[in-house]
Protein backbone atom coordinates (compact mmCIF):
# COMPACT_ATOMS: atom_id res chain seq x y z
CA UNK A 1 8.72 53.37 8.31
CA UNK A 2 5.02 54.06 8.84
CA UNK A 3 2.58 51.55 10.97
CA UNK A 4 1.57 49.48 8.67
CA UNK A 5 5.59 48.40 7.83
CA UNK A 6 5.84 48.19 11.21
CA UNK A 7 2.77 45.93 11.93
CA UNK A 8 4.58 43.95 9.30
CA UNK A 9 7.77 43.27 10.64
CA UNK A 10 5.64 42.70 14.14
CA UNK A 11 3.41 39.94 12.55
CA UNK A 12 6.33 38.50 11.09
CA UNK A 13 8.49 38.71 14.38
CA UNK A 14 5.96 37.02 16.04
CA UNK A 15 5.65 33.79 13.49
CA UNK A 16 9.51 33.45 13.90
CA UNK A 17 9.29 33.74 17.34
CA UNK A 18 6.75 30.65 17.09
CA UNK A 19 8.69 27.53 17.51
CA UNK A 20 5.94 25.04 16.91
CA UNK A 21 5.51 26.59 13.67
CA UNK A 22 6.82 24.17 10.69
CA UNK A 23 9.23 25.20 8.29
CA UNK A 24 7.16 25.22 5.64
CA UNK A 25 4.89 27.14 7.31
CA UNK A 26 7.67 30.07 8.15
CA UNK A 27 8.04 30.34 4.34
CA UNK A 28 4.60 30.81 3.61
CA UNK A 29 4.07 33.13 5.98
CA UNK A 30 6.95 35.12 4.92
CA UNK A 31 5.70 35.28 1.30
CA UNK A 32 2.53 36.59 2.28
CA UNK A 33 4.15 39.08 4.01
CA UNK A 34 6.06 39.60 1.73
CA UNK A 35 3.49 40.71 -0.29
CA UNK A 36 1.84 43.26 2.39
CA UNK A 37 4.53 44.87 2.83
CA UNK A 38 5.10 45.75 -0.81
CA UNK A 39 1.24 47.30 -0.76
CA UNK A 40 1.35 48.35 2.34
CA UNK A 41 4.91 50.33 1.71
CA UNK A 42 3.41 52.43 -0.96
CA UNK A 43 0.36 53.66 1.13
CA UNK A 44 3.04 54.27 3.79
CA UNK A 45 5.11 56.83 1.33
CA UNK A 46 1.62 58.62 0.77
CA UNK A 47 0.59 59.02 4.24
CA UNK A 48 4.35 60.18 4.96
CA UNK A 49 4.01 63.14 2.61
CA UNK A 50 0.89 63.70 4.10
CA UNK A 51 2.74 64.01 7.38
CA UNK A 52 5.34 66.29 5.67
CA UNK A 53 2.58 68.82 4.86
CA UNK A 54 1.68 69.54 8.32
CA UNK A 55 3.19 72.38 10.31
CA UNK A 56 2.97 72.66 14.00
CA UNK A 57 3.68 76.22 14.48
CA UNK A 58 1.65 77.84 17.13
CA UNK A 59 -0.94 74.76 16.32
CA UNK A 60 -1.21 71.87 18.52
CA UNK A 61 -1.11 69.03 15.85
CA UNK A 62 -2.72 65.46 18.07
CA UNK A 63 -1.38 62.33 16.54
CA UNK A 64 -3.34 59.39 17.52
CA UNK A 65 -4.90 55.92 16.50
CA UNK A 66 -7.80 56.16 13.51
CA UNK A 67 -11.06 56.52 14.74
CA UNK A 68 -13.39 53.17 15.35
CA UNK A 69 -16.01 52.80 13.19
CA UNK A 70 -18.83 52.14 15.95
CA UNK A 71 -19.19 55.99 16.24
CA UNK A 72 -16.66 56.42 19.31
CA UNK A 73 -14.08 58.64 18.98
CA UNK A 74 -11.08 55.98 20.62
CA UNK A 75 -10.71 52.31 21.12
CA UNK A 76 -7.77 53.43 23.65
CA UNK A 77 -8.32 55.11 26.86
CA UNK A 78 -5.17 57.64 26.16
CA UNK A 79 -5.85 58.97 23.23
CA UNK A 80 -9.57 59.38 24.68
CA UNK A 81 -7.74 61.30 27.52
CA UNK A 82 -6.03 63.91 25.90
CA UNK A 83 -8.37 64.57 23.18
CA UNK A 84 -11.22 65.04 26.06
CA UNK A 85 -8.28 67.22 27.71
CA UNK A 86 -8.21 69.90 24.99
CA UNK A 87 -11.95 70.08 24.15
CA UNK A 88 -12.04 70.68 28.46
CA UNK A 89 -9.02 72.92 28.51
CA UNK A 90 -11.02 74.26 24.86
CA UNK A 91 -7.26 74.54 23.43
CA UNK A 92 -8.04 74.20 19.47
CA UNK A 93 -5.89 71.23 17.90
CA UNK A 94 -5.95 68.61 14.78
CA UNK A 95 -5.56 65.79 14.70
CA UNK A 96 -3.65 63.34 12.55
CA UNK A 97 -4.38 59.82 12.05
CA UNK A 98 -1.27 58.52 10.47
CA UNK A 99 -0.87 55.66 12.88
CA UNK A 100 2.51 56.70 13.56
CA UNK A 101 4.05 56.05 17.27
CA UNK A 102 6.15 58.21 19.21
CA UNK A 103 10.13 57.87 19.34
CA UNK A 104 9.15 56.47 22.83
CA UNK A 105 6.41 54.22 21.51
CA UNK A 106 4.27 55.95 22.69
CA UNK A 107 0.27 56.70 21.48
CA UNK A 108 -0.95 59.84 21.25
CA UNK A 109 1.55 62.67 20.79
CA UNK A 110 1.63 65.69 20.16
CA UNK A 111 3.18 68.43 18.23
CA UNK A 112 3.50 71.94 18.99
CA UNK A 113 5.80 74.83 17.48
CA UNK A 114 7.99 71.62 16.25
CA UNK A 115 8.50 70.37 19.65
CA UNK A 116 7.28 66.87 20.06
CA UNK A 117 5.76 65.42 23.15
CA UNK A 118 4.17 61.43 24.38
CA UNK A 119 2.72 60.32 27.48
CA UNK A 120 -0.53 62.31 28.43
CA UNK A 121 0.53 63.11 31.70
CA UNK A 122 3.79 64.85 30.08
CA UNK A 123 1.74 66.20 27.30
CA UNK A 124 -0.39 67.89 29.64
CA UNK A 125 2.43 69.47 32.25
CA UNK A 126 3.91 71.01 28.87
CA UNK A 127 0.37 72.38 27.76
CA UNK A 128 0.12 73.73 31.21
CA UNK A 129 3.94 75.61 30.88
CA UNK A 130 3.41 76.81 27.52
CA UNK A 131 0.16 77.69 27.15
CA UNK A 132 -0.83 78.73 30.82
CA UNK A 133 -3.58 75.91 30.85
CA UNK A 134 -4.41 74.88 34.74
CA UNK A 135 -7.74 72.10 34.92
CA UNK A 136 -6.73 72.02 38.35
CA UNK A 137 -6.28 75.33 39.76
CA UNK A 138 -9.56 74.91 41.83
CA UNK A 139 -7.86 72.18 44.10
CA UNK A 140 -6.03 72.18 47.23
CA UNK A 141 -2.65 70.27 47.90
CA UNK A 142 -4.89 67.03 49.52
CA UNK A 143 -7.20 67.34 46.54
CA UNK A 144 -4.43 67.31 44.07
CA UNK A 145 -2.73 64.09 46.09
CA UNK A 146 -6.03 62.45 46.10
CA UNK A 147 -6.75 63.39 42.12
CA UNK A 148 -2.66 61.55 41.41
CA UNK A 149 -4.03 58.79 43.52
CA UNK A 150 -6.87 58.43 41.60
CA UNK A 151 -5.04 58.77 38.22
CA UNK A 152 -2.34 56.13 38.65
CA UNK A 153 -5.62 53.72 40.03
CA UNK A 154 -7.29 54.41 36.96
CA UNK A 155 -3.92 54.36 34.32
CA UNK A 156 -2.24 51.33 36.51
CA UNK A 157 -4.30 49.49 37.47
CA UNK A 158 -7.84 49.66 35.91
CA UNK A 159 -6.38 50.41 32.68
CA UNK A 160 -5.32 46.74 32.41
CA UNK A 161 -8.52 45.06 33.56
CA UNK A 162 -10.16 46.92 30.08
CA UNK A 163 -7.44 46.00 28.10
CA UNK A 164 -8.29 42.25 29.10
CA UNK A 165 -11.75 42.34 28.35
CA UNK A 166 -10.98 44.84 25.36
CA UNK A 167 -8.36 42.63 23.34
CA UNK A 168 -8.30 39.05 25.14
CA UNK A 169 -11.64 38.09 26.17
CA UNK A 170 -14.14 40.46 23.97
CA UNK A 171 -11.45 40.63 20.88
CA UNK A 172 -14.74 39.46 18.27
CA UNK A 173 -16.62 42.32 19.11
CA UNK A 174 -13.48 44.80 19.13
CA UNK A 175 -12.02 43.80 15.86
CA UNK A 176 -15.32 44.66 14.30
CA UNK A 177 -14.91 48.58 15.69
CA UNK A 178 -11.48 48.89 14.55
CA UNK A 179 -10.63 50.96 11.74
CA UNK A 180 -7.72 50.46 9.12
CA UNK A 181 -7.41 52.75 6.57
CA UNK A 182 -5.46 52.60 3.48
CA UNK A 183 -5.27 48.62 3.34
CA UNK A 184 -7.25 47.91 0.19
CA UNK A 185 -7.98 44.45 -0.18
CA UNK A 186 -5.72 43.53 2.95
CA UNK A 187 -8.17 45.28 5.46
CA UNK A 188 -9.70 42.43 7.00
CA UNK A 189 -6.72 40.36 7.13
CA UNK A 190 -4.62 43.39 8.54
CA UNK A 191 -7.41 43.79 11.06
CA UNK A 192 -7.42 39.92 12.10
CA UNK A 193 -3.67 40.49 12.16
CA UNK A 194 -3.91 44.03 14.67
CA UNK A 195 -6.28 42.24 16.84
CA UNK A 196 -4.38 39.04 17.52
CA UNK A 197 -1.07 40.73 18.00
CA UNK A 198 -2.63 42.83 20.57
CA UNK A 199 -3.88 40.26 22.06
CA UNK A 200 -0.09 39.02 22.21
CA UNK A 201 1.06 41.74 24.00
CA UNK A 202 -1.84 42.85 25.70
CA UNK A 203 -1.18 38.84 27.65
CA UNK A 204 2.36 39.26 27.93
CA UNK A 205 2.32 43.07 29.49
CA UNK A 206 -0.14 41.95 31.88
CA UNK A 207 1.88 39.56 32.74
CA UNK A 208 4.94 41.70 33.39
CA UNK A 209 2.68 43.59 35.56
CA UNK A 210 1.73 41.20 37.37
CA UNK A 211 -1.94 41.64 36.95
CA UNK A 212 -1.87 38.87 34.32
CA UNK A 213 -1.01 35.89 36.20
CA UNK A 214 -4.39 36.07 38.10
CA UNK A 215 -7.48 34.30 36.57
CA UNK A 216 -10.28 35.87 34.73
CA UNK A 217 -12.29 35.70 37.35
CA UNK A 218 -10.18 37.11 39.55
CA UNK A 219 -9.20 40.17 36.92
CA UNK A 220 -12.83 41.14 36.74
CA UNK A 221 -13.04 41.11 40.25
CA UNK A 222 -10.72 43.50 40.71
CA UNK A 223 -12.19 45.38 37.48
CA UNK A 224 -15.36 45.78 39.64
CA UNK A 225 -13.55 46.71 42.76
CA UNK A 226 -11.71 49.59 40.99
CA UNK A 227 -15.21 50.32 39.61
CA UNK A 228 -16.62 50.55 42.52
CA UNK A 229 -14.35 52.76 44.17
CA UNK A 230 -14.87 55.74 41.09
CA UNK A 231 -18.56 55.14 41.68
CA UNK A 232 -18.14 56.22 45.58
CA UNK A 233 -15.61 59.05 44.96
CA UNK A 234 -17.62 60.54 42.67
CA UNK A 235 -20.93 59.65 44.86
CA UNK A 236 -23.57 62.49 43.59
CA UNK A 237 -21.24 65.05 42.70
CA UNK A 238 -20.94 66.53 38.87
CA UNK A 239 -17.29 65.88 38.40
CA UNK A 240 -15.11 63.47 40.54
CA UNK A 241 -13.29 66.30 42.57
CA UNK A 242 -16.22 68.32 42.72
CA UNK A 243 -18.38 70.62 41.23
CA UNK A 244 -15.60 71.98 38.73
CA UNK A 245 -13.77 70.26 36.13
CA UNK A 246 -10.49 68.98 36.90
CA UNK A 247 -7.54 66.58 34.63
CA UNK A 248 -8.81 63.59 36.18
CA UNK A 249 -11.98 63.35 34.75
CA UNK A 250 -10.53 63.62 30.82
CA UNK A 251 -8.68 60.57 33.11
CA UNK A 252 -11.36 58.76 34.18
CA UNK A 253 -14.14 59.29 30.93
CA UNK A 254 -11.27 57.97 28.88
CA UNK A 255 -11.32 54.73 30.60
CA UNK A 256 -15.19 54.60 31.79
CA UNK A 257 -15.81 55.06 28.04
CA UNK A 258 -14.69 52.35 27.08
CA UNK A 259 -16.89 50.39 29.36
CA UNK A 260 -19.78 52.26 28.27
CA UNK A 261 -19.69 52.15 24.46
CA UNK A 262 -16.88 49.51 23.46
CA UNK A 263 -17.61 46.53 25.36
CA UNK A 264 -20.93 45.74 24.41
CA UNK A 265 -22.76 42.47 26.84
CA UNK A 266 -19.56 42.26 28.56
CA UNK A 267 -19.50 42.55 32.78
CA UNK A 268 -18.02 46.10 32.61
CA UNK A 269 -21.04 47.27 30.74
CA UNK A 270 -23.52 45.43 32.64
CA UNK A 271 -21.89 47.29 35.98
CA UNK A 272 -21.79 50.59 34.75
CA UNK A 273 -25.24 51.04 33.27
CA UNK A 274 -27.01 48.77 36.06
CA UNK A 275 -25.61 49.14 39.83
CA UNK A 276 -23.21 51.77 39.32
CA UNK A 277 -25.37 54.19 36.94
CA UNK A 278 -23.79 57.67 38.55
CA UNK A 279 -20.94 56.88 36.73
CA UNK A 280 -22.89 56.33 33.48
CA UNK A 281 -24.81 59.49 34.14
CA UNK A 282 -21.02 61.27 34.79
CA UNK A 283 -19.97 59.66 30.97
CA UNK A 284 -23.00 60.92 30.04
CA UNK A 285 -22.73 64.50 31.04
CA UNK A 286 -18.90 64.78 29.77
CA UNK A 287 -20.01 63.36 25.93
CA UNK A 288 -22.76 65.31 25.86
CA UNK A 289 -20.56 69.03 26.82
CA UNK A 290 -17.55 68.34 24.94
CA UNK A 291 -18.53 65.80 22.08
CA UNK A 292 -21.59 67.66 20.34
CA UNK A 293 -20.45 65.55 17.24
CA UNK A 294 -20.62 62.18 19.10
CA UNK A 295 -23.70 60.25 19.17
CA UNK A 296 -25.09 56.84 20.21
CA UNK A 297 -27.72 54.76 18.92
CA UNK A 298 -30.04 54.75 21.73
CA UNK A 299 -29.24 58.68 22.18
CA UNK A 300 -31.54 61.06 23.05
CA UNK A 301 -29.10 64.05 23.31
CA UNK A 302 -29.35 67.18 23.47
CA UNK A 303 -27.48 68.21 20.36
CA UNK A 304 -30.43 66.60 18.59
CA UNK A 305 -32.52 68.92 16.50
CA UNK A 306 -36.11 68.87 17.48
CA UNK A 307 -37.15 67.76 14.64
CA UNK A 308 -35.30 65.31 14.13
CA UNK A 309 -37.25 62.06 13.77
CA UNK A 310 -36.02 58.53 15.19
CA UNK A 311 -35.61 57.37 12.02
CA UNK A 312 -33.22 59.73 10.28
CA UNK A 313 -31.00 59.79 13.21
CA UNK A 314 -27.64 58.33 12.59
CA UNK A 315 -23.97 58.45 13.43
CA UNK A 316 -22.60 61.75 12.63
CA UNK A 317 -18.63 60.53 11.46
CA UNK A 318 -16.24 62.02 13.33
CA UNK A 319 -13.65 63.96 11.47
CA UNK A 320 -10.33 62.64 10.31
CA UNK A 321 -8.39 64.87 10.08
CA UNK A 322 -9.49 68.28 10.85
CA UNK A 323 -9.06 71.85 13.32
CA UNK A 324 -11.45 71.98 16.52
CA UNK A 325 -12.09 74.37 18.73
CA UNK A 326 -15.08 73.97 21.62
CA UNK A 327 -15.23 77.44 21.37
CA UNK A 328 -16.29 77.69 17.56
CA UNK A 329 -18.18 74.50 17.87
CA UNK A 330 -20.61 75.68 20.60
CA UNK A 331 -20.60 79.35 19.75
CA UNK A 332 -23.88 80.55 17.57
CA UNK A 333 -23.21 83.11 15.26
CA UNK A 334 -26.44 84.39 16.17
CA UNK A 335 -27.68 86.34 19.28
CA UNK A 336 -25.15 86.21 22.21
CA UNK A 337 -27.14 84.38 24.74
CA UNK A 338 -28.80 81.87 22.35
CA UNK A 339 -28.70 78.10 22.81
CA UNK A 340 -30.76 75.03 21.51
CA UNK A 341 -33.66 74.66 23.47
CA UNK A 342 -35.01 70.75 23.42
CA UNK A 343 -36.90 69.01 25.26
CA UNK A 344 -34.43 67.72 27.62
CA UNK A 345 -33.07 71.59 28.41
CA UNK A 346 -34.51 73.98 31.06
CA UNK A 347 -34.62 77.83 29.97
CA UNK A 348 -31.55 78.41 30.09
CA UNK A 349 -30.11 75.84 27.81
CA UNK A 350 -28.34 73.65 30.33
CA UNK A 351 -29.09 69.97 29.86
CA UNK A 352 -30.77 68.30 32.48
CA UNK A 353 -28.30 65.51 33.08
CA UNK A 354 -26.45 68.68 34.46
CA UNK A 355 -26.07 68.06 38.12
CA UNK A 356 -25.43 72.13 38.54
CA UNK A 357 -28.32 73.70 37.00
CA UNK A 358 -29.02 76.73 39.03
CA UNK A 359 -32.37 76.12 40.78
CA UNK A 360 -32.24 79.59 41.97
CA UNK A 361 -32.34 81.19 38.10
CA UNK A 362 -35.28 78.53 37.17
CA UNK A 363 -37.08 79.62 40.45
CA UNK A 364 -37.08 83.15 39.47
CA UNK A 365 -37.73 82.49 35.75
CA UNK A 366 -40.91 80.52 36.69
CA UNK A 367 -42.19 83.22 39.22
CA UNK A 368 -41.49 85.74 36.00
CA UNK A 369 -44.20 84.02 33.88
């Protein structure tokens, strides 16, 4: 069965499962869905020989929720992750939005010579043994504790405080951004339907962790605490470990994305662009390297043509489905050493929300003229 079966049976679970519901009510319900799932079955059988046609052989194939359609490329902080992971580790992959989960569950997966993997973190230790792939080969054994310490802060605990605000108390705002495809005339109610069963189980895993049994208040405040603590770890640095790259920050952008282009008016937003703008600035720098496609509407980036006036510019959709490489995607086919100079590049092409541009280079190009 595909997602949209699945989301089916889910809704349908949960009505039962409803004991204030009237009889009459149960019956209705099941009718309607009734009739869902006998539209929704038939899109199913055409995105499963859609699925059929892929082949993962020596191709990482990246199945993971549709994209929003606010211009981001992930509602969910995972999938965010491991995408950002490949464009970093610049391992080419497509991706597949066919909504389906993992035998685990589990969202995103991946595929690779038939072998199927879920969970980012064991997505990326199988990268790393088949493909020789190391983001983290620049730190030290107390720099790699501190980077898992970091990670299970961010996936364990900070994770929930943006589901909260995500799909409980800002659920208006994300239902417009999410995407359903192949619904027809059922899109909005499937939508409505997503959302509030989220928001279901979003409440009732928070409250297995334990996290949910505290008040709002007290869930932001320990939202802002978490926060707080990325802000001084990363302090002025590029990245959080350092000057280099590392897995944590596909980690981290994941989640501080979502804060800085999903949750629009909300108190994570607020934080991140006010008080705690190096971590905006960090966001920043990681969209702007390894999503040329993305752009925002108050975006003055670099991948901007010149003359581009503010007028024409305008969300540039993200592909569906679709190979990617960083390495074709930044590559000119032109001179070696060219790059896009604009006005917010020095000579050399770096961008100058770049926190390593070499000083020394500029110095001497300057004394050159």
């Amino acid at each position: 069965m595909g997602w949209k079966t699945h989301l089916a049976m889910a809704t349908l679970s949960e009505f039962i499962g409803n004991r204030s519901l009237h009889r009459c009510t149960w019956i209705s319900c099941c009718v309607d869905l009734t009739i869902i799932y006998g539209y929704i079955s038939r899109v199913d059988s055409k995105v499963d020989r859609k699925q059929q046609e892929i082949d993962s052989k020596d191709a990482i194939i990246l199945h993971q929720f549709a994209r929003p359609n606010n211009g981001v490329p992930s509602l969910s902080p995972f999938c965010l992750k491991m995408e950002t992971y490949l464009r970093m580790a610049d391992l080419p992959y497509q991706n597949y939005f066919g909504g389906k989960l993992s035998a685990q569950g589990k969202m995103p997966w991946i595929e690779y010579n038939h072998e199927k993997v879920s969970g980012t973190e064991f997505i990326i230790d199988f990268l790393e043994e088949k493909l020789g792939v190391n983001l983290n080969k620049n730190l030290g054994p107390h720099e790699r504790a501190i980077s898992r310490a970091v990670t299970k802060m961010v996936e364990e605990h900070f994770y929930w405080t943006l589901a909260y605000c995500q799909w409980v108390d800002n659920l208006n705002e994300t239902r417009k951004m999410l995407s359903l495809s192949g619904g027809g005339p059922f899109s909005n109610l499937l939508r409505w339907v997503v959302c509030h069963i989220t928001k279901g189980i979003v409440k009732r895993e928070m409250h297995g962790h334990g996290i949910g049994r505290f008040s709002e208040e007290e869930i932001y405040m320990l939202m802002e605490k978490d926060m707080r603590s990325l802000a001084g770890l990363l302090g002025d640095k590029k990245y959080i470990m350092g000057p280099k790259l590392s897995t944590l920050d596909a980690t981290v952008f994941g989640h501080l994305a979502q804060a800085m282009w999903t949750l629009p008016g909300t108190r994570p937003e607020r934080l991140i662009k006010g008080e705690l703008i190096n971590l905006a600035m960090y966001c920043e720098r990681i969209r702007r390297k390894f999503w040329p496609e993305w752009h925002h509407d108050d975006d003055n980036t670099i991948y901007e043509s010149e003359e581009s006036s503010d007028g024409s510019k305008t969300h540039t959709p993200l592909l569906d489905f679709s190979f990617y490489s960083r390495t074709e995607t930044f590559e000119d086919e032109g001179a070696e050493n060219s790059f896009s100079r604009t006005p917010d590049t020095d000579f050399t092409g770096h961008s100058l929300f770049d926190s390593d541009v070499d000083m020394d280079d500029y110095t001497d190009h300057e004394q050159c003229k």
